[in-house]
PDB file of N, CA and C in Angstrom:
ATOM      1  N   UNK A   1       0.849  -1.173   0.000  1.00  0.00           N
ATOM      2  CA  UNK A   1       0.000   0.000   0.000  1.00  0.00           C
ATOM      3  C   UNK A   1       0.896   1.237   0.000  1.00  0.00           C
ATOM      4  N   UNK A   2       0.014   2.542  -0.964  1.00  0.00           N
ATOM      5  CA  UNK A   2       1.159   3.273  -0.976  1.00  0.00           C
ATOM      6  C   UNK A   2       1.188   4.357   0.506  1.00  0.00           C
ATOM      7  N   UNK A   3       2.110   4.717   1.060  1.00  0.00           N
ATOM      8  CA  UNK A   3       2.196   5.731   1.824  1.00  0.00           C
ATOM      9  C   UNK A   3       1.873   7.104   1.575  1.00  0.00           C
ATOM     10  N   UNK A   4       1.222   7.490   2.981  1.00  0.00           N
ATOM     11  CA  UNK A   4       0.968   9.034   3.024  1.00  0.00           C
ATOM     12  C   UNK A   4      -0.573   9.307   1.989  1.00  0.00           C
ATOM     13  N   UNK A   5      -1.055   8.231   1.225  1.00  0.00           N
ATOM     14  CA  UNK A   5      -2.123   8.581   0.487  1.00  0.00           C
ATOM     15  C   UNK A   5      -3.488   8.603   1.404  1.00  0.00           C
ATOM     16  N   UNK A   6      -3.385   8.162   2.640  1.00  0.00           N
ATOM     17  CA  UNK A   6      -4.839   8.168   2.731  1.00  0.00           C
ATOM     18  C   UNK A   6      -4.819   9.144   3.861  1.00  0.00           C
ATOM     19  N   UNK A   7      -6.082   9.710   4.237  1.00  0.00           N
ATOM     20  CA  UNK A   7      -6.711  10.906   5.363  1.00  0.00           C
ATOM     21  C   UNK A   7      -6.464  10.190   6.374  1.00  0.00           C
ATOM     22  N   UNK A   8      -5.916  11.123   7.657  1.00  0.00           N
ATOM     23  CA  UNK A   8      -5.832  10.779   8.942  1.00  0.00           C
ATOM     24  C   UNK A   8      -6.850  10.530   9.203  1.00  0.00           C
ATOM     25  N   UNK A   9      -6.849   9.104  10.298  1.00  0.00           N
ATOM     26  CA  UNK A   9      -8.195   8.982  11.159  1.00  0.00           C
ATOM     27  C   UNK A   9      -7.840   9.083  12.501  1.00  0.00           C
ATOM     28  N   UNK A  10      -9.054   9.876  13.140  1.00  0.00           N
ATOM     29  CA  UNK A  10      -8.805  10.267  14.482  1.00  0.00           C
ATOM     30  C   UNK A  10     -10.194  10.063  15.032  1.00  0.00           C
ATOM     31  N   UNK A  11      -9.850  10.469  16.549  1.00  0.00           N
ATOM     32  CA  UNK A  11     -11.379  10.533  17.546  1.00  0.00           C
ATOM     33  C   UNK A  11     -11.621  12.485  17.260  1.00  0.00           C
ATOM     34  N   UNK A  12     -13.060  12.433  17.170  1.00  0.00           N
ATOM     35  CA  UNK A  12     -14.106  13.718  17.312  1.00  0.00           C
ATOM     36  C   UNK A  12     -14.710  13.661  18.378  1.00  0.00           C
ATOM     37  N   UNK A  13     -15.442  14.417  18.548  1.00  0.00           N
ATOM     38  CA  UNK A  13     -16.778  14.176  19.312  1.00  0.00           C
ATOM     39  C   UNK A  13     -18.207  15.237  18.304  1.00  0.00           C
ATOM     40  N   UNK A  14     -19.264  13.940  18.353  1.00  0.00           N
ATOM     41  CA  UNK A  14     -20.594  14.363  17.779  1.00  0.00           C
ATOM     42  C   UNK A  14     -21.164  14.702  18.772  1.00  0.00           C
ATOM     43  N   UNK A  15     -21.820  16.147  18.272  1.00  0.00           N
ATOM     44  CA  UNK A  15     -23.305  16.789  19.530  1.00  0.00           C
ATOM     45  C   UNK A  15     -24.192  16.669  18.469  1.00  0.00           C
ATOM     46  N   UNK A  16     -25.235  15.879  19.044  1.00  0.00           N
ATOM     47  CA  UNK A  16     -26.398  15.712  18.984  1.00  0.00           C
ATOM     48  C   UNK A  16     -27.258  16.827  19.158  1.00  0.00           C
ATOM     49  N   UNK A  17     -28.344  17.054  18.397  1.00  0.00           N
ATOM     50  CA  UNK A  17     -29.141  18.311  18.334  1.00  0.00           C
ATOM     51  C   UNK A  17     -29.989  18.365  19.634  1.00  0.00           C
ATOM     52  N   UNK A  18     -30.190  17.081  20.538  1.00  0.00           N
ATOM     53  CA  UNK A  18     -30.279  17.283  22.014  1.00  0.00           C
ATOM     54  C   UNK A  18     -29.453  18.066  23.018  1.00  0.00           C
ATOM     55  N   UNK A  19     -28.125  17.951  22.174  1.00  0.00           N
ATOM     56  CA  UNK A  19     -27.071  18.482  23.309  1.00  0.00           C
ATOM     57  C   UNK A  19     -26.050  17.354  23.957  1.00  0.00           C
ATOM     58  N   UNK A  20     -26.656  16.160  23.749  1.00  0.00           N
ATOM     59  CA  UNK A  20     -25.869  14.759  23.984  1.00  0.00           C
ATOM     60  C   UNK A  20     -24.471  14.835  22.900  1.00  0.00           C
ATOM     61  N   UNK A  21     -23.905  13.998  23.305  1.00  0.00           N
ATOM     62  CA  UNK A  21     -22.818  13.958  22.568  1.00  0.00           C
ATOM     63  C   UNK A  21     -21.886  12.434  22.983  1.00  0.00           C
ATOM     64  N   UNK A  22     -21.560  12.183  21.558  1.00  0.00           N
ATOM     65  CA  UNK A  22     -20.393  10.997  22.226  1.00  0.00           C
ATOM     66  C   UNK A  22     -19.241  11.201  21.024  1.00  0.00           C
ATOM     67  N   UNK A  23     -18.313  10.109  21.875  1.00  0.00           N
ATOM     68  CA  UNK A  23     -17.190  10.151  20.458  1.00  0.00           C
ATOM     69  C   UNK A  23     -16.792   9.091  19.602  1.00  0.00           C
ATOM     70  N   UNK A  24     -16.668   9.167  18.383  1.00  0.00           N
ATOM     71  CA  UNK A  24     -16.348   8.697  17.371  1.00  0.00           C
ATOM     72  C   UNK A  24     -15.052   8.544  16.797  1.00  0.00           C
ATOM     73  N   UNK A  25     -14.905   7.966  15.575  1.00  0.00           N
ATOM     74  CA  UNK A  25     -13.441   7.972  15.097  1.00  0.00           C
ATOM     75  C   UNK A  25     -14.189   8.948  13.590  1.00  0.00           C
ATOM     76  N   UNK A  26     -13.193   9.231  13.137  1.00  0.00           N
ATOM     77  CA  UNK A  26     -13.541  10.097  11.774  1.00  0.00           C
ATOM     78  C   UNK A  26     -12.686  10.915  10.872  1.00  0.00           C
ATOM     79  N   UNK A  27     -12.934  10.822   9.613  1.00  0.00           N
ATOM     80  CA  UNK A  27     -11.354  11.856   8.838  1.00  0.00           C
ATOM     81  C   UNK A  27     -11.793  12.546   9.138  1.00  0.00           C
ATOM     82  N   UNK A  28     -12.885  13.638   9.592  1.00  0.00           N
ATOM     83  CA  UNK A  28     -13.551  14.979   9.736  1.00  0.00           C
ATOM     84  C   UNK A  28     -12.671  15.736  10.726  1.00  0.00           C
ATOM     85  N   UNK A  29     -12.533  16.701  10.072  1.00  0.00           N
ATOM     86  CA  UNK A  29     -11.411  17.601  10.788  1.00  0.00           C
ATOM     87  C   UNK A  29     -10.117  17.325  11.599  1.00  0.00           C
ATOM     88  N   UNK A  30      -9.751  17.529  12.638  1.00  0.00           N
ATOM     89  CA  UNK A  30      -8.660  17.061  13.105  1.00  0.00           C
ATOM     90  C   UNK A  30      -8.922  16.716  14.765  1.00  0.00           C
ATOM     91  N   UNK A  31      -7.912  16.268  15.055  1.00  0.00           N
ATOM     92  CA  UNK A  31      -7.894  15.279  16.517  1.00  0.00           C
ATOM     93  C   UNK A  31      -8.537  16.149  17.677  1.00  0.00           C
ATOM     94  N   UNK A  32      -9.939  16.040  18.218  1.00  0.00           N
ATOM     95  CA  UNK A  32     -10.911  16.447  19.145  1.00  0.00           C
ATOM     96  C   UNK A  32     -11.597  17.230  18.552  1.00  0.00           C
ATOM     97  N   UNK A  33     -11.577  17.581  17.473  1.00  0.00           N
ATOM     98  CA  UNK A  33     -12.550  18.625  16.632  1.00  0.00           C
ATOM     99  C   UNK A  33     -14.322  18.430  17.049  1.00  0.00           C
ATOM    100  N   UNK A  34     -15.227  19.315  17.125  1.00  0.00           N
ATOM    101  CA  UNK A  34     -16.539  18.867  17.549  1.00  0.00           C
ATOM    102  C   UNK A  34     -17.354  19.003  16.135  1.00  0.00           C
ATOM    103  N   UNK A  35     -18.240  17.899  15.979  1.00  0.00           N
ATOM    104  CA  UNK A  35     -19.308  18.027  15.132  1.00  0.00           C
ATOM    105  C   UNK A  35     -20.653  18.379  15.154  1.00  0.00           C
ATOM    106  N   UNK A  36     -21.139  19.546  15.412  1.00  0.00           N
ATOM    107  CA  UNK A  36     -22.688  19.625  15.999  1.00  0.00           C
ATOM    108  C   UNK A  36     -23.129  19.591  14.609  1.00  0.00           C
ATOM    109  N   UNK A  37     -24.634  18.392  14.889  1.00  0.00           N
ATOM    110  CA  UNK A  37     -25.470  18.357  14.072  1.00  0.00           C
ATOM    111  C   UNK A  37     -26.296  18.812  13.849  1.00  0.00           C
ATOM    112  N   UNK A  38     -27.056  19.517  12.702  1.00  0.00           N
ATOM    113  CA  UNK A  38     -28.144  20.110  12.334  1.00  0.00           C
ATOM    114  C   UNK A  38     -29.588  19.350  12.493  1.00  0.00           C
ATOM    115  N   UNK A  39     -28.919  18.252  11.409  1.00  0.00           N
ATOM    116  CA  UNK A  39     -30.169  17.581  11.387  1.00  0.00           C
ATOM    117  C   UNK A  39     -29.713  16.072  12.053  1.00  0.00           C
ATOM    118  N   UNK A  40     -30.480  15.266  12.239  1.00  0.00           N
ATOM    119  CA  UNK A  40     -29.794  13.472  13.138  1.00  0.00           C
ATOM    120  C   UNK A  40     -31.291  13.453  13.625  1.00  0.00           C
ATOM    121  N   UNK A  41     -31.236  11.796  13.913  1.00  0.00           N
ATOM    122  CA  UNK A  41     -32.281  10.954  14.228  1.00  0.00           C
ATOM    123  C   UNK A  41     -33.232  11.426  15.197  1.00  0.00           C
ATOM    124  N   UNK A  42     -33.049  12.454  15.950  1.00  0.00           N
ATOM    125  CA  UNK A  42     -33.726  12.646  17.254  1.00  0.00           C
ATOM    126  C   UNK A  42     -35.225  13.723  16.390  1.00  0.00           C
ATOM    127  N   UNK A  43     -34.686  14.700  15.183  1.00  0.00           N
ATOM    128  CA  UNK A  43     -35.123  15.612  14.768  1.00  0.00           C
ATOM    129  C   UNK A  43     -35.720  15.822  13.729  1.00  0.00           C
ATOM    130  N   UNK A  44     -35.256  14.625  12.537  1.00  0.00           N
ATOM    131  CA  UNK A  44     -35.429  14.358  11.161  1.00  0.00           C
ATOM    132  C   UNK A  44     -36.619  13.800  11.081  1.00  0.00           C
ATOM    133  N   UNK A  45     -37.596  13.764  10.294  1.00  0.00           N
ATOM    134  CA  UNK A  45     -38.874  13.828  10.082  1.00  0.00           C
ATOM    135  C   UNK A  45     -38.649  11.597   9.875  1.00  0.00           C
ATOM    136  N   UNK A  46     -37.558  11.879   8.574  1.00  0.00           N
ATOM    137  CA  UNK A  46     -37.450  10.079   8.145  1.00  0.00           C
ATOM    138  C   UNK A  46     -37.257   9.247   9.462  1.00  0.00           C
ATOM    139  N   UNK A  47     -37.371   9.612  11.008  1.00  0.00           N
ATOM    140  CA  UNK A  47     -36.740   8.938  11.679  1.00  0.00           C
ATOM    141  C   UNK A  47     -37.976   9.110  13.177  1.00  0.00           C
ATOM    142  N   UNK A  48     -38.823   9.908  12.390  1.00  0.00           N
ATOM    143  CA  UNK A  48     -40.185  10.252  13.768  1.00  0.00           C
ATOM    144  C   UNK A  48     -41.292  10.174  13.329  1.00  0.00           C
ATOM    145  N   UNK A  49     -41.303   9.398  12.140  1.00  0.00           N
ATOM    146  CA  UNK A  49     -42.884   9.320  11.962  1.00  0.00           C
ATOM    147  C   UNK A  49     -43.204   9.901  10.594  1.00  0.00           C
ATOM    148  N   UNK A  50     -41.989   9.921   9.694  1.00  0.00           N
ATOM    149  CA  UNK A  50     -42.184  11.249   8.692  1.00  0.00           C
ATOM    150  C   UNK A  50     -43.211  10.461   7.404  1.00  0.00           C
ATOM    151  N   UNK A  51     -43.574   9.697   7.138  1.00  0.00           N
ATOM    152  CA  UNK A  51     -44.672   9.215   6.342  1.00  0.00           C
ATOM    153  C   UNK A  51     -46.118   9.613   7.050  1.00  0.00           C
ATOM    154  N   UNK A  52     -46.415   9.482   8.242  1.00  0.00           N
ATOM    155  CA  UNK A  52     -47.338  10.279   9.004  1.00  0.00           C
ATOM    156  C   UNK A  52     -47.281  11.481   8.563  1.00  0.00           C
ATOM    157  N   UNK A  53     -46.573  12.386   8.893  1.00  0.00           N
ATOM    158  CA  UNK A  53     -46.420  13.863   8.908  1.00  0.00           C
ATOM    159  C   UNK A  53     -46.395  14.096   7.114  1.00  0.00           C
ATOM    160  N   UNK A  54     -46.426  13.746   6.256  1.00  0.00           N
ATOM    161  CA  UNK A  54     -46.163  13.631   4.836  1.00  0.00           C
ATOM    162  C   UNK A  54     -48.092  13.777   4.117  1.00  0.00           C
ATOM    163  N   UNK A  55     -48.371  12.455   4.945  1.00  0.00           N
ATOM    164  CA  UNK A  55     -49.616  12.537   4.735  1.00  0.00           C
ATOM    165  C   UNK A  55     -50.528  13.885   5.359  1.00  0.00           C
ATOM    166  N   UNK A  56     -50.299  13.964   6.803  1.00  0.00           N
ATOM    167  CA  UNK A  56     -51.184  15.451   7.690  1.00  0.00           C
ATOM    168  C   UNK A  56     -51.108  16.430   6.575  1.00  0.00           C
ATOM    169  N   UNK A  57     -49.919  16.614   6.306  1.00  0.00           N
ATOM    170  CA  UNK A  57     -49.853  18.029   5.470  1.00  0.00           C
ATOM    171  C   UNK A  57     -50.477  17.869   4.185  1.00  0.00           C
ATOM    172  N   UNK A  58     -50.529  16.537   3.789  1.00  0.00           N
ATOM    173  CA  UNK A  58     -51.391  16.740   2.347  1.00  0.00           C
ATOM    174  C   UNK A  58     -50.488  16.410   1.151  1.00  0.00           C
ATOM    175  N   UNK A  59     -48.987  16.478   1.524  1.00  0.00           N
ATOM    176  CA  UNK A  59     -48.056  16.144   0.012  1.00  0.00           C
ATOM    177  C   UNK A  59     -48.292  15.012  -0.635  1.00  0.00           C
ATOM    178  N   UNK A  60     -48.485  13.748   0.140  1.00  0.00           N
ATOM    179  CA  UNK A  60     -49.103  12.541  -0.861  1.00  0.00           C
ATOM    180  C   UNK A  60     -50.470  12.784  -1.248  1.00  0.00           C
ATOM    181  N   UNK A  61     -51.557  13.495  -0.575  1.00  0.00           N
ATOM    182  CA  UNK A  61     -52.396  13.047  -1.562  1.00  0.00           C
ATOM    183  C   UNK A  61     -52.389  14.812  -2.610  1.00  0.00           C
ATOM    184  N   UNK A  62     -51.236  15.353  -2.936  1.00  0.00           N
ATOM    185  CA  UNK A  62     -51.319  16.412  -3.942  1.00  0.00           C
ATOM    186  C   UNK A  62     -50.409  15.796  -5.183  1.00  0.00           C
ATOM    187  N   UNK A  63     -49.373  15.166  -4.366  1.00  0.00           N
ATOM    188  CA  UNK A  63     -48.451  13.920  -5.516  1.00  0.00           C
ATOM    189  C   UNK A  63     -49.680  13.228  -6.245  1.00  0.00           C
ATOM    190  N   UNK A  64     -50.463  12.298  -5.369  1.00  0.00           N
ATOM    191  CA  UNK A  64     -51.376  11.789  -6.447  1.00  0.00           C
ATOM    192  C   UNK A  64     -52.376  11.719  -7.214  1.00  0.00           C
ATOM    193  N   UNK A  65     -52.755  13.203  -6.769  1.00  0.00           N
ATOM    194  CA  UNK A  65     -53.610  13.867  -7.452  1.00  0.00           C
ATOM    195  C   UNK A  65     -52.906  14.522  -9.226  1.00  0.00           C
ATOM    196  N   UNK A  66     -51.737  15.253  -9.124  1.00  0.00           N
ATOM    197  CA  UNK A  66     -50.641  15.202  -9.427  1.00  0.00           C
ATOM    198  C   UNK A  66     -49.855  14.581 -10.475  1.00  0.00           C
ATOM    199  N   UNK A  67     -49.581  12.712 -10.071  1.00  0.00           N
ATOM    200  CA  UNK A  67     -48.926  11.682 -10.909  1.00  0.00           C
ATOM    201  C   UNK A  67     -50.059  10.524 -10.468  1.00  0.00           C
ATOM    202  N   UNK A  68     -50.979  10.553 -10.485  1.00  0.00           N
ATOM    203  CA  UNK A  68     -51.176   8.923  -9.676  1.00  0.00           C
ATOM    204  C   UNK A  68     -51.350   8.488 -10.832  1.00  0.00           C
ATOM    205  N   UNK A  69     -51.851   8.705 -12.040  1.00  0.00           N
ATOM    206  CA  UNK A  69     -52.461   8.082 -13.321  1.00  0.00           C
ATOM    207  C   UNK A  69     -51.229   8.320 -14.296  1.00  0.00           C
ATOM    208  N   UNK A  70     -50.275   8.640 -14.045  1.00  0.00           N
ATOM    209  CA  UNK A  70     -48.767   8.341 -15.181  1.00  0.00           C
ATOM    210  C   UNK A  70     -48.824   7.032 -15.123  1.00  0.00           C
ATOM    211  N   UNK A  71     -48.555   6.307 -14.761  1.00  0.00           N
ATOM    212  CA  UNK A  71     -48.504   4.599 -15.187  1.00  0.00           C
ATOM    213  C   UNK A  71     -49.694   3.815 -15.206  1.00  0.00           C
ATOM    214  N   UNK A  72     -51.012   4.197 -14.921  1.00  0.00           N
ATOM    215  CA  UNK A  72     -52.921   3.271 -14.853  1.00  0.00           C
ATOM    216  C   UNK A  72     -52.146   2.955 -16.418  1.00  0.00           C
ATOM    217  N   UNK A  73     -52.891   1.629 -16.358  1.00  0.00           N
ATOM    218  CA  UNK A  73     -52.757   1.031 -17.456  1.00  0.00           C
ATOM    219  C   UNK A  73     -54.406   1.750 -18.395  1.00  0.00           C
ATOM    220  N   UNK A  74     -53.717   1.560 -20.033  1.00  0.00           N
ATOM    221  CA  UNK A  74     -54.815   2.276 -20.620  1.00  0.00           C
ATOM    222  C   UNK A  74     -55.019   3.435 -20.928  1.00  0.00           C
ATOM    223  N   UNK A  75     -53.893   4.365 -20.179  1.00  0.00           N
ATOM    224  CA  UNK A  75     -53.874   5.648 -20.442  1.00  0.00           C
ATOM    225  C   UNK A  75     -52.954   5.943 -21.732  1.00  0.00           C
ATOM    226  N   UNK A  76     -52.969   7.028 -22.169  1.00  0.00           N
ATOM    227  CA  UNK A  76     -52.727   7.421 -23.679  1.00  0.00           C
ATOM    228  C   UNK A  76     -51.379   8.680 -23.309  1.00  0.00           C
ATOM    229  N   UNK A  77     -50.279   8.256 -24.393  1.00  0.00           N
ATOM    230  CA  UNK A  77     -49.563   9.457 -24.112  1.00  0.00           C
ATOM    231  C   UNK A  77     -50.066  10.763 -24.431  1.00  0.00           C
ATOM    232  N   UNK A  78     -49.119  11.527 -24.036  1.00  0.00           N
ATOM    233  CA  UNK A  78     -49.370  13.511 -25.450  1.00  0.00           C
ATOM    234  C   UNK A  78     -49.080  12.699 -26.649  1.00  0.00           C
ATOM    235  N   UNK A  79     -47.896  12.469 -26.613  1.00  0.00           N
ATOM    236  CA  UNK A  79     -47.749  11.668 -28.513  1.00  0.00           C
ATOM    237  C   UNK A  79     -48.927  11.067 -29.094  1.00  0.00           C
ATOM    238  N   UNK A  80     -49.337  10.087 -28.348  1.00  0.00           N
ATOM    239  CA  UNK A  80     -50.774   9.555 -29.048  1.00  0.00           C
ATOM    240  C   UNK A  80     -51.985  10.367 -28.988  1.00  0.00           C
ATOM    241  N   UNK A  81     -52.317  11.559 -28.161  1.00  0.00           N
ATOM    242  CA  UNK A  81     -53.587  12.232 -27.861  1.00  0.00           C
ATOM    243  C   UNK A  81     -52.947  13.162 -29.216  1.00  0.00           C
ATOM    244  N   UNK A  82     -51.972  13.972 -30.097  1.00  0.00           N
ATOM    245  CA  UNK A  82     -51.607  14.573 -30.886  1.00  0.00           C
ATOM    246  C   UNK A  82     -51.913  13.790 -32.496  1.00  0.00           C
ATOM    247  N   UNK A  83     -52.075  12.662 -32.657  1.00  0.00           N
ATOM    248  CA  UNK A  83     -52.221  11.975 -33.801  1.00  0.00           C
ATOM    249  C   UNK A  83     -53.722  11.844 -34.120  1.00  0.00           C
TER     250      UNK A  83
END
C-alpha cells in the first residue's frame, strides 16, 4: 500500500441536536474537533414518523392527485392524444 495517500483517522466528538454527545473515530477535521449536528435521528422527520407527517400536510395526496395516473394502465400518451 502506498504511503501518506490516505486521510488521517482520528477521535471527534458528535453533539447531537439534544445536546448529547459521544465520540467517534472520523477523517472529519482534526484530533478532538466537535461536530454539531443540524439535522440526526432525534429531529429528522425520516426517523419520527415522517410518512405520518407527509400525509397530515397533504403532500401525498397532492403527488397523487398530481402523478397517480402516469402509469394506470390504458392511459394514452401527449404523442398519441396529438395523432
Amino acid at each position: 500500500m502506498k504511503a501518506d495517500i490516505h486521510p488521517d483517522y482520528h477521535e471527534i466528538t458528535v453533539v447531537m441536536t439534544d445536546g448529547s454527545e459521544y465520540k467517534t473515530r472520523s477523517t472529519y477535521g482534526k484530533e478532538g474537533d466537535v461536530l454539531r449536528l443540524d439535522i440526526d435521528p432525534l429531529s429528522h422527520p425520516a426517523w419520527q414518523g415522517g410518512t405520518g407527517q407527509v400525509v397530515e400536510k397533504g403532500q401525498l395526496d397532492k403527488f397523487q392527485s398530481r402523478f397517480g395516473g402516469f402509469m394506470a394502465a390504458g392511459g394514452t400518451s401527449k404523442k398519441e392524444d396529438k395523432k
